[in-house]
Every structure is written in C-alpha cells, then in structure tokens.
N, C-alpha and C. Protein backbone atom coordinates (compact mmCIF):
# COMPACT_ATOMS: atom_id res chain seq x y z
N UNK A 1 -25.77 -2.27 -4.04
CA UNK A 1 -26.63 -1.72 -3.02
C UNK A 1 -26.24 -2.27 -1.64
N UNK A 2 -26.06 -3.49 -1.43
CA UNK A 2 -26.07 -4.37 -0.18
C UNK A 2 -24.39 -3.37 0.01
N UNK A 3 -23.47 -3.38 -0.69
CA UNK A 3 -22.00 -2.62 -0.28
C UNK A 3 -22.61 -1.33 0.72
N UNK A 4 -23.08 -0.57 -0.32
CA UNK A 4 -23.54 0.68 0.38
C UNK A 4 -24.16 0.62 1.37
N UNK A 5 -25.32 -0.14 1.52
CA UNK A 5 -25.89 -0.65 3.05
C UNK A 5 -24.92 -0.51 4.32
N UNK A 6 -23.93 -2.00 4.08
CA UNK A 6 -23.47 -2.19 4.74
C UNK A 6 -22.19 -0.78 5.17
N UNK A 7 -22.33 0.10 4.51
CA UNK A 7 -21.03 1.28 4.73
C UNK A 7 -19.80 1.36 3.59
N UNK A 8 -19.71 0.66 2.71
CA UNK A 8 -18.76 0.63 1.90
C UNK A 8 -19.06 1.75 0.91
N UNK A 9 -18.79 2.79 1.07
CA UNK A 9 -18.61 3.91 0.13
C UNK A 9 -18.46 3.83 -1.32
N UNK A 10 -17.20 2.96 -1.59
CA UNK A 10 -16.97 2.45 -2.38
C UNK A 10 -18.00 1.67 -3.31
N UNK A 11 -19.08 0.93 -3.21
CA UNK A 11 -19.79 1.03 -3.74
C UNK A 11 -20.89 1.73 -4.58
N UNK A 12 -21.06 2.94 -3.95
CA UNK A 12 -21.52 4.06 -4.31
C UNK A 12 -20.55 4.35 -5.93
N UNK A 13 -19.80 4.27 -5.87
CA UNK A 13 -18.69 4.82 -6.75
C UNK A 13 -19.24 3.99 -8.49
N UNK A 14 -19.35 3.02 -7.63
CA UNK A 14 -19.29 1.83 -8.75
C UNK A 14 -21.37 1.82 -9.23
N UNK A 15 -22.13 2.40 -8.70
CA UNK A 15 -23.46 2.59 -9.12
C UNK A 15 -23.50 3.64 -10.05
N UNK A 16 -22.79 4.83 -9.52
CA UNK A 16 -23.15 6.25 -10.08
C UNK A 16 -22.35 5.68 -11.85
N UNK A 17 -20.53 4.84 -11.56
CA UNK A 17 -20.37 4.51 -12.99
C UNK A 17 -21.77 3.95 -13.88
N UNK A 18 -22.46 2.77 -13.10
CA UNK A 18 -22.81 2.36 -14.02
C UNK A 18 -24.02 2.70 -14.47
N UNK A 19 -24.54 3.83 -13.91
CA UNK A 19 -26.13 4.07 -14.21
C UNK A 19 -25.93 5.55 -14.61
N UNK A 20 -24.95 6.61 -14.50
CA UNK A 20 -24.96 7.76 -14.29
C UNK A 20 -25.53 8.27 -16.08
N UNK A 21 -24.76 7.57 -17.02
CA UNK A 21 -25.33 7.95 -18.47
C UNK A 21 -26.39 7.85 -18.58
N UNK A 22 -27.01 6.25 -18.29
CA UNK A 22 -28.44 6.35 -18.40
C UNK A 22 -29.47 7.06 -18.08
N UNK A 23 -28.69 7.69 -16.83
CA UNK A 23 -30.21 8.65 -15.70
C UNK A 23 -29.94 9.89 -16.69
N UNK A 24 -28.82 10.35 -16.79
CA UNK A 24 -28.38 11.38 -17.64
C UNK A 24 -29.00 11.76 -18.91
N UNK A 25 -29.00 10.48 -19.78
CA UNK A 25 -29.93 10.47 -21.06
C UNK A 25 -31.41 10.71 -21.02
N UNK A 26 -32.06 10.09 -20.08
CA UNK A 26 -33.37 9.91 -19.16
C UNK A 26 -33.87 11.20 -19.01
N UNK A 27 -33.00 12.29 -18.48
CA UNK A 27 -33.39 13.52 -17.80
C UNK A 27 -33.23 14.25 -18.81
N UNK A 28 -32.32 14.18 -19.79
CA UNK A 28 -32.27 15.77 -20.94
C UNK A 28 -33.53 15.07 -21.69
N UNK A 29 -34.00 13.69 -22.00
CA UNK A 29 -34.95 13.26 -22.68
C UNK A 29 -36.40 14.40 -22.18
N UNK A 30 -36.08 14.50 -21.03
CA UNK A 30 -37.39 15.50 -20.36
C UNK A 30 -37.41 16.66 -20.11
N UNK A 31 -35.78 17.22 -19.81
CA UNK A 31 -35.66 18.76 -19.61
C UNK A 31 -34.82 19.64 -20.54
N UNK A 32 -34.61 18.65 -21.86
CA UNK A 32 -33.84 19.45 -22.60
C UNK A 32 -32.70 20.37 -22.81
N UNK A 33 -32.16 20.00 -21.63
CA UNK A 33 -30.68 20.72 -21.15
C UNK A 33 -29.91 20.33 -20.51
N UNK A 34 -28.58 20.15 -21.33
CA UNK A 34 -27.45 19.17 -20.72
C UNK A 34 -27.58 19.14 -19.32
N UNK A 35 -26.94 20.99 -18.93
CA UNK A 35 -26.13 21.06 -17.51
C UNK A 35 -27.79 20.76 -16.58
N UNK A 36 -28.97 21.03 -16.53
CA UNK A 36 -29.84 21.15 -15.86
C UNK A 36 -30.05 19.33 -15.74
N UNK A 37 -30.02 18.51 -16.96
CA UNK A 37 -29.90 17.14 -16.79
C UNK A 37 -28.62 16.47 -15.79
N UNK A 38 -27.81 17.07 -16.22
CA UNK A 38 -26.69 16.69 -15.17
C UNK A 38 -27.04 17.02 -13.38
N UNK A 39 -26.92 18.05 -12.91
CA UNK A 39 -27.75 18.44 -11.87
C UNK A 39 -28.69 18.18 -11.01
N UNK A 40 -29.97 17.16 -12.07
CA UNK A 40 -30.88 16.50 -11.57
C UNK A 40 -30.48 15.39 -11.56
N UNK A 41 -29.57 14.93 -12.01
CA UNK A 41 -28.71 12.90 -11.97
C UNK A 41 -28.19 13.35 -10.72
N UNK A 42 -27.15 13.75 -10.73
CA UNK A 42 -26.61 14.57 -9.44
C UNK A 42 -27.26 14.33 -8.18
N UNK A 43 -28.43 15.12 -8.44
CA UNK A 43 -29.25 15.25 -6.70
C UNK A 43 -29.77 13.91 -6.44
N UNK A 44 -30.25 13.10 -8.02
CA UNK A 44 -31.08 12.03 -7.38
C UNK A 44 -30.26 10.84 -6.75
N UNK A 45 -29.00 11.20 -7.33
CA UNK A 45 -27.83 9.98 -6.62
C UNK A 45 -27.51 10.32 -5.06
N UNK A 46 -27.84 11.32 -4.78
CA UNK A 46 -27.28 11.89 -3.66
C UNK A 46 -28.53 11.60 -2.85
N UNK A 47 -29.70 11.65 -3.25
CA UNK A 47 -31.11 11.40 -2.39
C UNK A 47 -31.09 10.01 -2.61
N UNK A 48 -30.58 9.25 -3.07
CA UNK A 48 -30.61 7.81 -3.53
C UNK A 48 -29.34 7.05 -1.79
N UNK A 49 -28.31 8.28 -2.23
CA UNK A 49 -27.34 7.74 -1.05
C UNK A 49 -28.31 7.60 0.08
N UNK A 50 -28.92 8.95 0.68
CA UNK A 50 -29.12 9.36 1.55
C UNK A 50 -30.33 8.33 2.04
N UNK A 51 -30.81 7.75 0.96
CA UNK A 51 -32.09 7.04 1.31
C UNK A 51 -31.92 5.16 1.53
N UNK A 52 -30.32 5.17 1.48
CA UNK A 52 -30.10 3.63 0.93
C UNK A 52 -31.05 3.07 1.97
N UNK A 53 -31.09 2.76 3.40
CA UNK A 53 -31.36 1.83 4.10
C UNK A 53 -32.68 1.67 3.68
N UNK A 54 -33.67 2.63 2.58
CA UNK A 54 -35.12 2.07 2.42
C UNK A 54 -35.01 1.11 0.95
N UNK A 55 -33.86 0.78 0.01
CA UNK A 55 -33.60 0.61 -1.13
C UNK A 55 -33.69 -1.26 -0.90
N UNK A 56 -34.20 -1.74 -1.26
CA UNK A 56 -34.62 -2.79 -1.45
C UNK A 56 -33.25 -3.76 -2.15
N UNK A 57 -32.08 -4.07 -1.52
CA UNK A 57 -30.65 -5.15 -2.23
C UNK A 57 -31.30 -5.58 -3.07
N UNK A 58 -32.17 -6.38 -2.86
CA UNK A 58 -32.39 -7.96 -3.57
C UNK A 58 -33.25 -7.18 -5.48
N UNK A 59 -34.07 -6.30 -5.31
CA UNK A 59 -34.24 -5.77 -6.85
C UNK A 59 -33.29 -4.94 -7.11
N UNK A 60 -33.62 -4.55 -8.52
CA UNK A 60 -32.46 -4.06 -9.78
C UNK A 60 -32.26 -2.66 -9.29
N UNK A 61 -31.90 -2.14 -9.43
CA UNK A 61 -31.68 -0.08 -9.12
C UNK A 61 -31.73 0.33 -10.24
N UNK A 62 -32.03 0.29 -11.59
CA UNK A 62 -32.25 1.01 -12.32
C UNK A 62 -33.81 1.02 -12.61
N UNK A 63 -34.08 1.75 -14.12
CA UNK A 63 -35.48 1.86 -14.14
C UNK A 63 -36.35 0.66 -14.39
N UNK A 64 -37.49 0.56 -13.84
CA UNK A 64 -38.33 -0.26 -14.82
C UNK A 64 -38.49 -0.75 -16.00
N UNK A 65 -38.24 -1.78 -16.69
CA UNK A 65 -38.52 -1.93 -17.86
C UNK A 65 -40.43 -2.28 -18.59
C-alpha cells in the first residue's frame, strides 16, 4: 500500500497478485458466475487504485477475519 501511495505502480502489480484469487473466490461465492466474478475483482481493484490515498498503510488490505 505505502508503494502505491507513494507512486510506485509497481506495487499495485504485486497486490492484485496476491489478493486477486481470493477476491475472485469471494465474489463467484455470491454471484455465481465466473466471468461476472472476475469483472467485479476487476472494478474493485481499480476503485481500490483510485481510492489509495484514503487506504489506511499501516492495516492489512485484505478482508476481515
């Protein structure tokens, strides 16, 4: 997160690897369809970019446990 903050793109790269299955699994768990699950991982990474400077570095970026 703090990469992306600061402008490193490259970080971005390395979030979407490591969370992208999980959000993926997450979303057909609720909408029952691959490509429509894919799509919605998709946008939320992209509203996730768009929103970094409100994203909190110091907690986790994935879900709640």
């Amino acid at each position: 997160m703090r990469r992306i903050q600061r402008g490193d793109i490259s970080g971005l790269d390395e979030l979407v690897q490591r969370y992208q299955l999980q959000a993926a699994r997450a979303a057909y768990l609720v909408v029952r369809d691959r490509s429509l699950a894919q799509d919605l991982v998709q946008t939320a990474f992209v509203h996730a970019f768009e929103r970094i400077d409100g994203f909190d570095a110091e907690r986790p970026f994935g879900p709640c446990s």
